[in-house]
Protein backbone atom coordinates (compact mmCIF):
# COMPACT_ATOMS: atom_id res chain seq x y z
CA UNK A 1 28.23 49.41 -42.82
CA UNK A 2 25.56 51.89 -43.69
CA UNK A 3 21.93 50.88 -44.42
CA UNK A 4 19.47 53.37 -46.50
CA UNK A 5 16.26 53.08 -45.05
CA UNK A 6 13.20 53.78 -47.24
CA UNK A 7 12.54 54.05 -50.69
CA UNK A 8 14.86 55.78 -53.36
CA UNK A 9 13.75 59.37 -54.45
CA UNK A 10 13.54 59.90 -58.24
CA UNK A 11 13.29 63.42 -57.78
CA UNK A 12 15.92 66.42 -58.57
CA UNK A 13 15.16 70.11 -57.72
CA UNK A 14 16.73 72.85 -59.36
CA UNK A 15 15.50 76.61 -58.40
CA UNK A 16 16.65 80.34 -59.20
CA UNK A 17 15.63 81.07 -55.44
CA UNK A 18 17.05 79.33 -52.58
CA UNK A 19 14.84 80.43 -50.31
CA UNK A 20 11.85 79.12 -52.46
CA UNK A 21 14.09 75.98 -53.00
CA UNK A 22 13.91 75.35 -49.22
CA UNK A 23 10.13 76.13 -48.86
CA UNK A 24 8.94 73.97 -51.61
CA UNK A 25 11.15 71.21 -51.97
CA UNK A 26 10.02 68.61 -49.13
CA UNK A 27 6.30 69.54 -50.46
CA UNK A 28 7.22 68.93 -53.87
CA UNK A 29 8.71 66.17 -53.04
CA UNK A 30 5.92 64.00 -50.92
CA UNK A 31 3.48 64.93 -53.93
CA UNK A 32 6.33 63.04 -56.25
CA UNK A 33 6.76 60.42 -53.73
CA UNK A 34 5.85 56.92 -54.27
CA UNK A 35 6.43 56.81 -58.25
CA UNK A 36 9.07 54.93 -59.87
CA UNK A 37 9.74 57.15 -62.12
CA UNK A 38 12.40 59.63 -62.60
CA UNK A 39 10.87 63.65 -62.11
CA UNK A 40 13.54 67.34 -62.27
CA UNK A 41 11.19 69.64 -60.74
CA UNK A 42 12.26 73.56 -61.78
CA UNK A 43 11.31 76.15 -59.17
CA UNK A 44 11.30 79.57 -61.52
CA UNK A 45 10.05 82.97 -60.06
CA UNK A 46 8.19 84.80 -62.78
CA UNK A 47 6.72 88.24 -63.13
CA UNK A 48 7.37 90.66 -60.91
CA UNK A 49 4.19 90.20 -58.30
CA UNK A 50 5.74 87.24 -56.64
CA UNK A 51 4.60 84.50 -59.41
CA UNK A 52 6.34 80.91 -59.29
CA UNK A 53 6.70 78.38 -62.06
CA UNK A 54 6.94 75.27 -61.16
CA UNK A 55 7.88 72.53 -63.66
CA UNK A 56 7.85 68.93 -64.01
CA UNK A 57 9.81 66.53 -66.12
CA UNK A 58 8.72 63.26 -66.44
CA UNK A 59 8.74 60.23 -68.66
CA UNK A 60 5.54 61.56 -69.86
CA UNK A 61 7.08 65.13 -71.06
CA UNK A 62 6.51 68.67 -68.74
CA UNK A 63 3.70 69.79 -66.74
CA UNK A 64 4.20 73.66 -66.15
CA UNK A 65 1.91 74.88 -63.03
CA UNK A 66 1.60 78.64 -62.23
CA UNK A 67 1.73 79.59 -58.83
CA UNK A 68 0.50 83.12 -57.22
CA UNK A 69 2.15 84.76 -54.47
CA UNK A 70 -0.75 83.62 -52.43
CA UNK A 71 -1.17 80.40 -53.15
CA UNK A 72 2.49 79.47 -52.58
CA UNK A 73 1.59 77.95 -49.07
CA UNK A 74 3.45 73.95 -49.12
CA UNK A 75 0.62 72.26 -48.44
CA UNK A 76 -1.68 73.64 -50.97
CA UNK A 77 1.54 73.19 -53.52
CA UNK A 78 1.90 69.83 -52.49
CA UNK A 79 -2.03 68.99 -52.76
CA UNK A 80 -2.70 70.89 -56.18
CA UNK A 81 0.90 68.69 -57.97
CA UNK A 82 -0.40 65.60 -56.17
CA UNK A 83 -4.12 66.42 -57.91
CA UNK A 84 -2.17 67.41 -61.52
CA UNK A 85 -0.25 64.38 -61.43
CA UNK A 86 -3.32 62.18 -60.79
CA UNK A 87 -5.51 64.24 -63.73
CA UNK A 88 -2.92 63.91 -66.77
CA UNK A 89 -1.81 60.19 -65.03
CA UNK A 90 1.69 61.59 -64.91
């Protein structure tokens, strides 16, 4: 018999890119951790400089957040969703 570990995730991804997918998800996905609610988080590249959308979906409606090429690093994702979820008590 099998045993899950942990807490559930409320959290599905869905992404044009599947390399962004993979470089954004886990961050995306500690910011979201911890809630009980249920989140889809939309990776969208935008633009043609290297722009990423990334939405949220929550019981509280959608929080776009505009991402440059440069700022794209995980941790600074992770830390500036983390921060937007805190400000609008998503």
């Amino acid at each position: 018999m099998a045993v899950m570990a942990g807490r559930p995730r409320f959290v599905e991804f869905k992404a044009d890119n599947e390399a962004m997918l993979l470089r954004l998800r886990e961050p995306l996905a500690r910011a979201l951790d911890g809630r009980s609610h249920h989140y889809e988080v939309e990776i969208v590249a935008v633009g043609r400089v290297g722009e990423v959308l990334v939405s949220i979906t929550g019981p509280s409606g959608r929080l776009p957040l505009l991402f440059g090429h440069e700022e794209l690093d995980p941790g600074y994702v992770s830390s500036v969703v983390r921060n937007a979820l805190e400000k609008f008590a998503f």
